[in-house]
Every structure is written in C-alpha cells, then in structure tokens.
PDB file of N, CA and C in Angstrom:
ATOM      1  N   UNK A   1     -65.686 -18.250  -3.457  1.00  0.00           N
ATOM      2  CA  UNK A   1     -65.326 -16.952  -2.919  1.00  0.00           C
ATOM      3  C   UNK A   1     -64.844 -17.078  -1.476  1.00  0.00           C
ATOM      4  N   UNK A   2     -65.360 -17.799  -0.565  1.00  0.00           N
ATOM      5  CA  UNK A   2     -64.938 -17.932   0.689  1.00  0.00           C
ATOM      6  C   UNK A   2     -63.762 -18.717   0.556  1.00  0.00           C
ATOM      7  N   UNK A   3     -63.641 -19.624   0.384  1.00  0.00           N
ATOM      8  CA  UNK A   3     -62.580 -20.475   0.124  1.00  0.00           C
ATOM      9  C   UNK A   3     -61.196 -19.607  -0.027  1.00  0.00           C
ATOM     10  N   UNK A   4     -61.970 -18.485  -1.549  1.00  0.00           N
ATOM     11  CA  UNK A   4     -60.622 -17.678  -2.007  1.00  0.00           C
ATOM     12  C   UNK A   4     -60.088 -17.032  -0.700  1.00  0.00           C
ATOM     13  N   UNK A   5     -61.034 -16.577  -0.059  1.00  0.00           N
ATOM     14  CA  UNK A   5     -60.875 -15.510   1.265  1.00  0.00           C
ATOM     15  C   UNK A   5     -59.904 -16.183   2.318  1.00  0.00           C
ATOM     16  N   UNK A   6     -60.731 -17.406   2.915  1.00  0.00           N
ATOM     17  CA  UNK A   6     -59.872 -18.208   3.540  1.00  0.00           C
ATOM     18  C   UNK A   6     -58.334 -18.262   3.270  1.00  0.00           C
ATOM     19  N   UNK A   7     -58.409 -18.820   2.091  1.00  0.00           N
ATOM     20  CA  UNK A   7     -56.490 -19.060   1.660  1.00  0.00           C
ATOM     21  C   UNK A   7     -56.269 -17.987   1.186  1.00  0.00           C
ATOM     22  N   UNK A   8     -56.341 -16.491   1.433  1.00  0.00           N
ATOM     23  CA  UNK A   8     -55.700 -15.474   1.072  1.00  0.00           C
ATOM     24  C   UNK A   8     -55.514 -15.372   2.640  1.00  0.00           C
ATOM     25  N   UNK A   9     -56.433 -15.097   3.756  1.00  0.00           N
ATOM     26  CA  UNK A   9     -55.934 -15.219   5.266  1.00  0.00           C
ATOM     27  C   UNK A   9     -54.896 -16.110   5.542  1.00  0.00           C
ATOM     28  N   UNK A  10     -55.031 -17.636   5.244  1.00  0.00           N
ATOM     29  CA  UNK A  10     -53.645 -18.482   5.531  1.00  0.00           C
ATOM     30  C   UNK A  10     -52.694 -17.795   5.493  1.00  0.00           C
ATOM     31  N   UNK A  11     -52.267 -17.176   3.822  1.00  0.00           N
ATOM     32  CA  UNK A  11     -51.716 -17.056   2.973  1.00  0.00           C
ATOM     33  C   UNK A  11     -50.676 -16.169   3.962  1.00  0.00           C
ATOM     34  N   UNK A  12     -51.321 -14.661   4.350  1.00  0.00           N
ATOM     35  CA  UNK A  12     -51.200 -13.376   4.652  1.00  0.00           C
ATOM     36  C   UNK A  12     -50.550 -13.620   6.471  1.00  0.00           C
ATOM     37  N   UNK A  13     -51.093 -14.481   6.703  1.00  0.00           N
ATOM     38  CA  UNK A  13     -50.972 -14.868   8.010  1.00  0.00           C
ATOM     39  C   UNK A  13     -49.261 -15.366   8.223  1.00  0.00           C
ATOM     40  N   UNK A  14     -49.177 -16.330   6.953  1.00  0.00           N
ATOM     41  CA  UNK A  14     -47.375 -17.442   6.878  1.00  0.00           C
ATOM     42  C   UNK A  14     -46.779 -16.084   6.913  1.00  0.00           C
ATOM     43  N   UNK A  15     -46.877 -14.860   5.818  1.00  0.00           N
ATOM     44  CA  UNK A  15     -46.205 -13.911   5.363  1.00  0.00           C
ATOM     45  C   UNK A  15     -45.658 -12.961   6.577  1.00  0.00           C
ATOM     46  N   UNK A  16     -46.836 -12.941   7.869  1.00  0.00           N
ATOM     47  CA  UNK A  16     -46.535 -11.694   8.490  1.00  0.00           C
ATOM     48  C   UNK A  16     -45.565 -12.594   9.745  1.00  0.00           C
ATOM     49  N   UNK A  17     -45.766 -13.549   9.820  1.00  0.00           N
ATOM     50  CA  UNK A  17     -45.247 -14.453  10.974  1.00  0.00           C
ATOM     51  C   UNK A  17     -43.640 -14.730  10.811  1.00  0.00           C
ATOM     52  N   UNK A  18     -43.745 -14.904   8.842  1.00  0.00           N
ATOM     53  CA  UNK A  18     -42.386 -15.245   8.521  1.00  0.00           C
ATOM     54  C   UNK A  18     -41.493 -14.038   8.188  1.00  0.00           C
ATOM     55  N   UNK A  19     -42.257 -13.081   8.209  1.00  0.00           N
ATOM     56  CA  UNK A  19     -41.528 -10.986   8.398  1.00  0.00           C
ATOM     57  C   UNK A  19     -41.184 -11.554   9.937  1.00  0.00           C
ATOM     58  N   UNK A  20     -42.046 -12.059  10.746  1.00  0.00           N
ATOM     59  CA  UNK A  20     -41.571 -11.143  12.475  1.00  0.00           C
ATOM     60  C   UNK A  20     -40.202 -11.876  12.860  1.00  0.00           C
ATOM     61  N   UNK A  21     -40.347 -13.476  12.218  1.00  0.00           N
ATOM     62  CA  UNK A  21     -39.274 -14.352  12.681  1.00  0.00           C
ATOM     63  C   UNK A  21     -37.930 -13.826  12.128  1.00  0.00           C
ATOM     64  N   UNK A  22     -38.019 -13.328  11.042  1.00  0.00           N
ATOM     65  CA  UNK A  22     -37.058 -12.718  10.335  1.00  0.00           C
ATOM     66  C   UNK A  22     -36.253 -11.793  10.482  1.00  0.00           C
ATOM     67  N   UNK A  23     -37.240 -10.552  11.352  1.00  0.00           N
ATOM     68  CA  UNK A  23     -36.988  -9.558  11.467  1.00  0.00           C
ATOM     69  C   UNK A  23     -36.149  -9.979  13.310  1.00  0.00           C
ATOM     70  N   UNK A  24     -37.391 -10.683  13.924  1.00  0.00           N
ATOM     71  CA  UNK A  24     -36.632 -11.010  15.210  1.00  0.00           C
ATOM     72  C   UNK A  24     -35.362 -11.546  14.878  1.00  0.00           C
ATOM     73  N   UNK A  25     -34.843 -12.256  13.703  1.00  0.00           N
ATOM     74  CA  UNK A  25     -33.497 -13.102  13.920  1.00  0.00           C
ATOM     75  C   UNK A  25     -32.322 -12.189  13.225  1.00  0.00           C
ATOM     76  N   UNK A  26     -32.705 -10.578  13.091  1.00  0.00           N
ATOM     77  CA  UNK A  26     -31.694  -9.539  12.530  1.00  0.00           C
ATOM     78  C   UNK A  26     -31.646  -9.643  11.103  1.00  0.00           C
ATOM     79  N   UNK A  27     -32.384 -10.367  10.547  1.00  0.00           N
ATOM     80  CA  UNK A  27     -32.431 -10.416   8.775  1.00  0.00           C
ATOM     81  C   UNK A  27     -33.506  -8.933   8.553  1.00  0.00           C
ATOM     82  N   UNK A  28     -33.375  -8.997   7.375  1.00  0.00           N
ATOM     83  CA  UNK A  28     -34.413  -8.058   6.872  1.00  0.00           C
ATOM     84  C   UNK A  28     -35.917  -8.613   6.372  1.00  0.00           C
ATOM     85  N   UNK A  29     -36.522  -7.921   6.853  1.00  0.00           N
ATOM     86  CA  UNK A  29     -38.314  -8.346   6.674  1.00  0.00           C
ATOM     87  C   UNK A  29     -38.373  -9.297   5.271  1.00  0.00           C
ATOM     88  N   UNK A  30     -38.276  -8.214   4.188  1.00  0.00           N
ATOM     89  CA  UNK A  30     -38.349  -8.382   3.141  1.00  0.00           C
ATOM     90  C   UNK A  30     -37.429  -9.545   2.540  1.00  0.00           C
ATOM     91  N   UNK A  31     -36.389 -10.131   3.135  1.00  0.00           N
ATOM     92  CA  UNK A  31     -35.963 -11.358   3.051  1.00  0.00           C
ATOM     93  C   UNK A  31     -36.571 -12.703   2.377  1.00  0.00           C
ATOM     94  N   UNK A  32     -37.890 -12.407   3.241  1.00  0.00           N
ATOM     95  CA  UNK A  32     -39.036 -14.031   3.482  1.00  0.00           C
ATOM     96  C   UNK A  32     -39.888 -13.770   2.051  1.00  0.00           C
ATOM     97  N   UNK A  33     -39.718 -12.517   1.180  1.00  0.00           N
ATOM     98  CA  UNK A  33     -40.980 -12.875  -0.553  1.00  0.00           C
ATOM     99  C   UNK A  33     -39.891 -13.483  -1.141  1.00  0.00           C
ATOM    100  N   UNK A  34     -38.398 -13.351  -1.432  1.00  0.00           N
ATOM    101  CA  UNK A  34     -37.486 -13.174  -2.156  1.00  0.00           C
ATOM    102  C   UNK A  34     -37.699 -14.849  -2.337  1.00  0.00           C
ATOM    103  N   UNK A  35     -38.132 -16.175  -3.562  1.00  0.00           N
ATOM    104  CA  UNK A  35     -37.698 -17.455  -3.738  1.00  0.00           C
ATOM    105  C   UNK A  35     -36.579 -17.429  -3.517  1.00  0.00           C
ATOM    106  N   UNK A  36     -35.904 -18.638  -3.137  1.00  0.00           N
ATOM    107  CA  UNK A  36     -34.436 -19.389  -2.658  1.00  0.00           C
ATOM    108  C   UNK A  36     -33.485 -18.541  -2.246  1.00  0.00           C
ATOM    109  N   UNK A  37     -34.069 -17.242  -2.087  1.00  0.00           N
ATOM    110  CA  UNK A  37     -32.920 -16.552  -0.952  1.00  0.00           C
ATOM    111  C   UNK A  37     -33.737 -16.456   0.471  1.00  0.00           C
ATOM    112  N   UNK A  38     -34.784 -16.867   0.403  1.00  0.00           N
ATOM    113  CA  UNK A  38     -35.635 -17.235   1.954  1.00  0.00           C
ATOM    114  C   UNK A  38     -35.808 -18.134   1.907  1.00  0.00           C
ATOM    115  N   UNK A  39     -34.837 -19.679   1.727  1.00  0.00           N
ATOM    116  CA  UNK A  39     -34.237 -20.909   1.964  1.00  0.00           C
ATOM    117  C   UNK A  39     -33.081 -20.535   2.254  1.00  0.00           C
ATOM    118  N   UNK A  40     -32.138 -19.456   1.667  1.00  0.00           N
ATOM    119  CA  UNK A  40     -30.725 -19.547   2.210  1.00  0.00           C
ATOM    120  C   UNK A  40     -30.839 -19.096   3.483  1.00  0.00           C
ATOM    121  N   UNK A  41     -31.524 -18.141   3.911  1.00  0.00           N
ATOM    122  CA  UNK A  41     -31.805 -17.388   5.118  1.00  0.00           C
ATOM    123  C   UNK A  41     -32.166 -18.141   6.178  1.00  0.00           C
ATOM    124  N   UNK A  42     -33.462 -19.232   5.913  1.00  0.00           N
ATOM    125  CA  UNK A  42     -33.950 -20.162   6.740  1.00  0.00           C
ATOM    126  C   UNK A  42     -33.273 -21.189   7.160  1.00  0.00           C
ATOM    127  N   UNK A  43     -32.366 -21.810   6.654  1.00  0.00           N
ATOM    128  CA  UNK A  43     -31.395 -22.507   7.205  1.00  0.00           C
ATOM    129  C   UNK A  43     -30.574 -22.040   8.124  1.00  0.00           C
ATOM    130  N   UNK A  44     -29.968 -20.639   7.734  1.00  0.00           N
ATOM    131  CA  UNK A  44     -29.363 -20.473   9.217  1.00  0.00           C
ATOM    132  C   UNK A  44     -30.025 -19.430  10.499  1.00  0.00           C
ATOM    133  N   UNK A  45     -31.335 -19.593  10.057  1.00  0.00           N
ATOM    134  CA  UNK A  45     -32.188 -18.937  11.265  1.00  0.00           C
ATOM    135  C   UNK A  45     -32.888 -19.763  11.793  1.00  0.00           C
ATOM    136  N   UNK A  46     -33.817 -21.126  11.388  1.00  0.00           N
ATOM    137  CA  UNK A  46     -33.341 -22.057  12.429  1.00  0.00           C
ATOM    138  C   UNK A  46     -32.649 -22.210  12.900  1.00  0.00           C
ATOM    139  N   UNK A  47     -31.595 -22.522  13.098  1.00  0.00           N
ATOM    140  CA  UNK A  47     -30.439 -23.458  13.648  1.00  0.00           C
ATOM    141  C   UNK A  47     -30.443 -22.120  14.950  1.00  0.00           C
ATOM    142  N   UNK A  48     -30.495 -21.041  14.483  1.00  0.00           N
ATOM    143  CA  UNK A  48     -29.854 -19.837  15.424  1.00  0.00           C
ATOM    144  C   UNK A  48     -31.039 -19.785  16.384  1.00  0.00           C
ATOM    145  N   UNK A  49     -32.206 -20.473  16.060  1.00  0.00           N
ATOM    146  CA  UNK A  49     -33.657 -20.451  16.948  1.00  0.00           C
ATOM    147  C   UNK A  49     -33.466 -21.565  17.865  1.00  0.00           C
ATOM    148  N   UNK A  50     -32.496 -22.355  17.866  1.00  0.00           N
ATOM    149  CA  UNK A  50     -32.142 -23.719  18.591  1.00  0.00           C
ATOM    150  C   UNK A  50     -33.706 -24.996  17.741  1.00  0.00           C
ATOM    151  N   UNK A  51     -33.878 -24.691  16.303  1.00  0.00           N
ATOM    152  CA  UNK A  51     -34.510 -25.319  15.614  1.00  0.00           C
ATOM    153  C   UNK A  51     -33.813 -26.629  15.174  1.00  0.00           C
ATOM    154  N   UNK A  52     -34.116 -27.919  14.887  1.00  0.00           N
ATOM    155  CA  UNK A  52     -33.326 -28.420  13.944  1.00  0.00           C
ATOM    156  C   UNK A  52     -33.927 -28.529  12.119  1.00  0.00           C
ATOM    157  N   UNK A  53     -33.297 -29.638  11.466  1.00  0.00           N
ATOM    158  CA  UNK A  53     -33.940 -29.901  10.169  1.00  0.00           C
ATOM    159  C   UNK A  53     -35.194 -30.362  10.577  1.00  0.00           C
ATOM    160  N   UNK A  54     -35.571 -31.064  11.373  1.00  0.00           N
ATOM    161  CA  UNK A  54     -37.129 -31.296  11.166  1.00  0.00           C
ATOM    162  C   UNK A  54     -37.968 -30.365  10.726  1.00  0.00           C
ATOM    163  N   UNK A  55     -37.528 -29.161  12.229  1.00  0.00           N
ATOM    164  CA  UNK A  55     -38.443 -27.426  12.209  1.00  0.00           C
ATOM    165  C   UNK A  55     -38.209 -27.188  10.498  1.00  0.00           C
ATOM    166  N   UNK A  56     -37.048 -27.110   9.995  1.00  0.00           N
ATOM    167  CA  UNK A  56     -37.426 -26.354   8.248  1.00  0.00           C
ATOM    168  C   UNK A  56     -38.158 -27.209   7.943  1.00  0.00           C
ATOM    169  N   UNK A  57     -38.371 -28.564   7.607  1.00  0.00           N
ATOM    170  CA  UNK A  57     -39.203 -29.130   6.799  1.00  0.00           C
ATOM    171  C   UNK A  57     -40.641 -28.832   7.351  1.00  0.00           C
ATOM    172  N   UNK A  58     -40.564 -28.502   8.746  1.00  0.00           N
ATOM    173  CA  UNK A  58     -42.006 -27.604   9.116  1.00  0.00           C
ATOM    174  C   UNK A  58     -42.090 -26.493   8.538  1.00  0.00           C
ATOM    175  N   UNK A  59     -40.995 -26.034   8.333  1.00  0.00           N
ATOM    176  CA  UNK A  59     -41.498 -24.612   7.984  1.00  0.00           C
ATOM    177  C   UNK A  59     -41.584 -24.374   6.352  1.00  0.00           C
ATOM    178  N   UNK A  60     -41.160 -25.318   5.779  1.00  0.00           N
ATOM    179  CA  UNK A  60     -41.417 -25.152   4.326  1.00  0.00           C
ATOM    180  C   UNK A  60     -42.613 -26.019   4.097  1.00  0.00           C
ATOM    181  N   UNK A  61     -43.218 -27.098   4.394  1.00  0.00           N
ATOM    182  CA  UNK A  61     -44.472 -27.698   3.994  1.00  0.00           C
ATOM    183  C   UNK A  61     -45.423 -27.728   4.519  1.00  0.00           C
ATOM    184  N   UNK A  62     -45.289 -26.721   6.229  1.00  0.00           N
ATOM    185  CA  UNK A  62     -47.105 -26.272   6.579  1.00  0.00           C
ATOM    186  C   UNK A  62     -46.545 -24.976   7.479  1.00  0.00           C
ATOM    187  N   UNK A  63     -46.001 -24.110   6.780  1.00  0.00           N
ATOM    188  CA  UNK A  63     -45.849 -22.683   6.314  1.00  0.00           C
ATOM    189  C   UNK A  63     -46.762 -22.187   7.749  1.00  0.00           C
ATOM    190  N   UNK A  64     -47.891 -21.777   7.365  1.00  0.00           N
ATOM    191  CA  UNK A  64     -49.433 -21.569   8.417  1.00  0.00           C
ATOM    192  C   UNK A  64     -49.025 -22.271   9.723  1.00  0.00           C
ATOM    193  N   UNK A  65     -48.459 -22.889  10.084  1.00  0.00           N
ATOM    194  CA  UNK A  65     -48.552 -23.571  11.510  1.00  0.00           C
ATOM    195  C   UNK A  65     -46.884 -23.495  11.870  1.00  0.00           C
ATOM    196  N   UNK A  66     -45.891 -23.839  11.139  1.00  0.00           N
ATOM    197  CA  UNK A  66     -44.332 -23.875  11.988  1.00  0.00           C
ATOM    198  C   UNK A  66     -43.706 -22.201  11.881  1.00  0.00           C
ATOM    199  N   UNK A  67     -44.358 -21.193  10.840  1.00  0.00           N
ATOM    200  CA  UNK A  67     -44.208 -19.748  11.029  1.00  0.00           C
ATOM    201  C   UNK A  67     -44.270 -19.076  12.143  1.00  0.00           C
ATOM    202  N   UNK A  68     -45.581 -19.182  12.233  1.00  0.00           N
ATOM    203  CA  UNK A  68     -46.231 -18.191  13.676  1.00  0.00           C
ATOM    204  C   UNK A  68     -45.454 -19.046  14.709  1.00  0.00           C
ATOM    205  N   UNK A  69     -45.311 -20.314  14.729  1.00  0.00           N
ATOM    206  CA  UNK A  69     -44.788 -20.615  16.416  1.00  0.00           C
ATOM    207  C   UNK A  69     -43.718 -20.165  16.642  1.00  0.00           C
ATOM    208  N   UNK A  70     -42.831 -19.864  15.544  1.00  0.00           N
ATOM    209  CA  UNK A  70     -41.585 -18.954  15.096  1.00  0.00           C
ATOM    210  C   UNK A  70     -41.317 -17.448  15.617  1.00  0.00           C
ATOM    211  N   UNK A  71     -42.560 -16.833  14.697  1.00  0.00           N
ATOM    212  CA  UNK A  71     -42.678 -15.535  14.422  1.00  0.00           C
ATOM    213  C   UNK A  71     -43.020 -15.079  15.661  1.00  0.00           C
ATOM    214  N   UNK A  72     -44.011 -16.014  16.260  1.00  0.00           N
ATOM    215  CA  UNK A  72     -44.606 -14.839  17.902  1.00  0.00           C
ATOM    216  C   UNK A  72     -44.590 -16.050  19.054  1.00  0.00           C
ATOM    217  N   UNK A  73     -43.600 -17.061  18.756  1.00  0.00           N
ATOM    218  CA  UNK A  73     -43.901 -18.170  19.877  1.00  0.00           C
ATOM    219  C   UNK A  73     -42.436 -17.146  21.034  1.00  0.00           C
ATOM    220  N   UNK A  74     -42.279 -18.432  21.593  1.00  0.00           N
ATOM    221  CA  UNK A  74     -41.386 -17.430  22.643  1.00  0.00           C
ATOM    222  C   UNK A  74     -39.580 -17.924  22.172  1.00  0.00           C
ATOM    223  N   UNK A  75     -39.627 -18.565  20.694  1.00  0.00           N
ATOM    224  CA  UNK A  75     -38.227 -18.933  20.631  1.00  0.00           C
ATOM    225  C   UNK A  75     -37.736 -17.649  20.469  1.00  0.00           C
ATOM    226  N   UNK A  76     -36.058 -17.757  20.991  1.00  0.00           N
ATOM    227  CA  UNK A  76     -35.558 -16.493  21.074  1.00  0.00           C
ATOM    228  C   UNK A  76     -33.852 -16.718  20.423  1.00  0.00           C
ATOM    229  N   UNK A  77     -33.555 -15.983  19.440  1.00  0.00           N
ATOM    230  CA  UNK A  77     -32.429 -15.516  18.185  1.00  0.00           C
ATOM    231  C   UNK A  77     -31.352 -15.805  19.279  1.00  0.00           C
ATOM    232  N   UNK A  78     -30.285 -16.528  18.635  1.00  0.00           N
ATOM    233  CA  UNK A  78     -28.989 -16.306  19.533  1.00  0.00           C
ATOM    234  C   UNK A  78     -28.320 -16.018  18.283  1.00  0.00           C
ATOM    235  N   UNK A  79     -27.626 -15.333  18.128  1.00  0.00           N
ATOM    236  CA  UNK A  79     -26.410 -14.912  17.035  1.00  0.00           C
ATOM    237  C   UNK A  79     -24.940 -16.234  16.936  1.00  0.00           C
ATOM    238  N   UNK A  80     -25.006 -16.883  16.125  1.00  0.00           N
ATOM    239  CA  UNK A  80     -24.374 -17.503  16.152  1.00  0.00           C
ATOM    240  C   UNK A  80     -22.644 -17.224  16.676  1.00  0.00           C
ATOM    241  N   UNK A  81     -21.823 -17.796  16.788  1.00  0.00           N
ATOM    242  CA  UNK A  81     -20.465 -17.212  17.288  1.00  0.00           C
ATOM    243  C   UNK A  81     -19.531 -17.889  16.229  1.00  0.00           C
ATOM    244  N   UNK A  82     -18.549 -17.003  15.707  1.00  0.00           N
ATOM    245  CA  UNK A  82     -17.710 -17.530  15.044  1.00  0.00           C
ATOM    246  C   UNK A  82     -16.651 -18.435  15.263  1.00  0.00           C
ATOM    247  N   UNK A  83     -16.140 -19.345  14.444  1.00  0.00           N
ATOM    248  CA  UNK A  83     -15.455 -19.694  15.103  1.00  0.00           C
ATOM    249  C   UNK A  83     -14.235 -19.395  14.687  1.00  0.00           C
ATOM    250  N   UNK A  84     -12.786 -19.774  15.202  1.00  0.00           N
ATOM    251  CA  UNK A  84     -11.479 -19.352  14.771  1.00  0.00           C
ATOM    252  C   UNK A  84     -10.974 -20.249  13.919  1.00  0.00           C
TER     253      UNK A  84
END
C-alpha cells in the first residue's frame, strides 16, 4: 500500500512538471498524456529550452527528476526562428 502511494506521488509529480514545461514552452498542457505525440512535442521543446539529446533521454527514462528541473527549474522557452 505505501509503495502503491509512493509511485502514484512520483507518478503525479512527472505529470504536473511535464504540464508546466509544456505549458511554459506555448504547447498545450494536455499535450504531455497524449503517447508519441508527447515525443513529437519533446523533441522540439528541448532543443527550444537550450536542452540537448542527452536532456530527452533524461527526460524519457527518469521522468521524476529531468521534468521538474524543466517544469519549475529556471530554463527559459525561446521560440525558435524560422528560417528562409
């Protein structure tokens, strides 16, 4: 039972961190439940966090720890610029 409790907190914790990063980088909240359309998203919201590939492979295999530094650390969204 604790255990369950515990990893429902982890759980709830990746979810709200990976809403704020989301929401901070102009995507929509609801983006981050959607499977492999919150991989298409995450690829180019790193990069726009001045993240590289390392940060996704943080952020897809310990979720709980590369989220929140995301979601409420002090990285800050640059909108990418197009190019011609």
């Amino acid at each position: 039972m604790l255990l369950g409790l515990i990893y429902f907190a982890i759980v709830l914790l990746s979810v709200v961190a990976m809403w704020k990063a989301f929401a901070k980088a102009g995507q929509p909240g609801w983006a981050c439940l959607v499977p492999f359309y919150n991989i298409y998203v995450l690829l180019a919201v790193a990069k726009a966090f001045g993240k590289g590939g390392g940060f996704v492979v943080g952020l897809i295999l310990l979720p709980f720890i590369f989220w929140p530094i995301l979601g409420f650390g002090g990285a800050t969204y640059t909108r990418p610029t197009a190019t011609p």
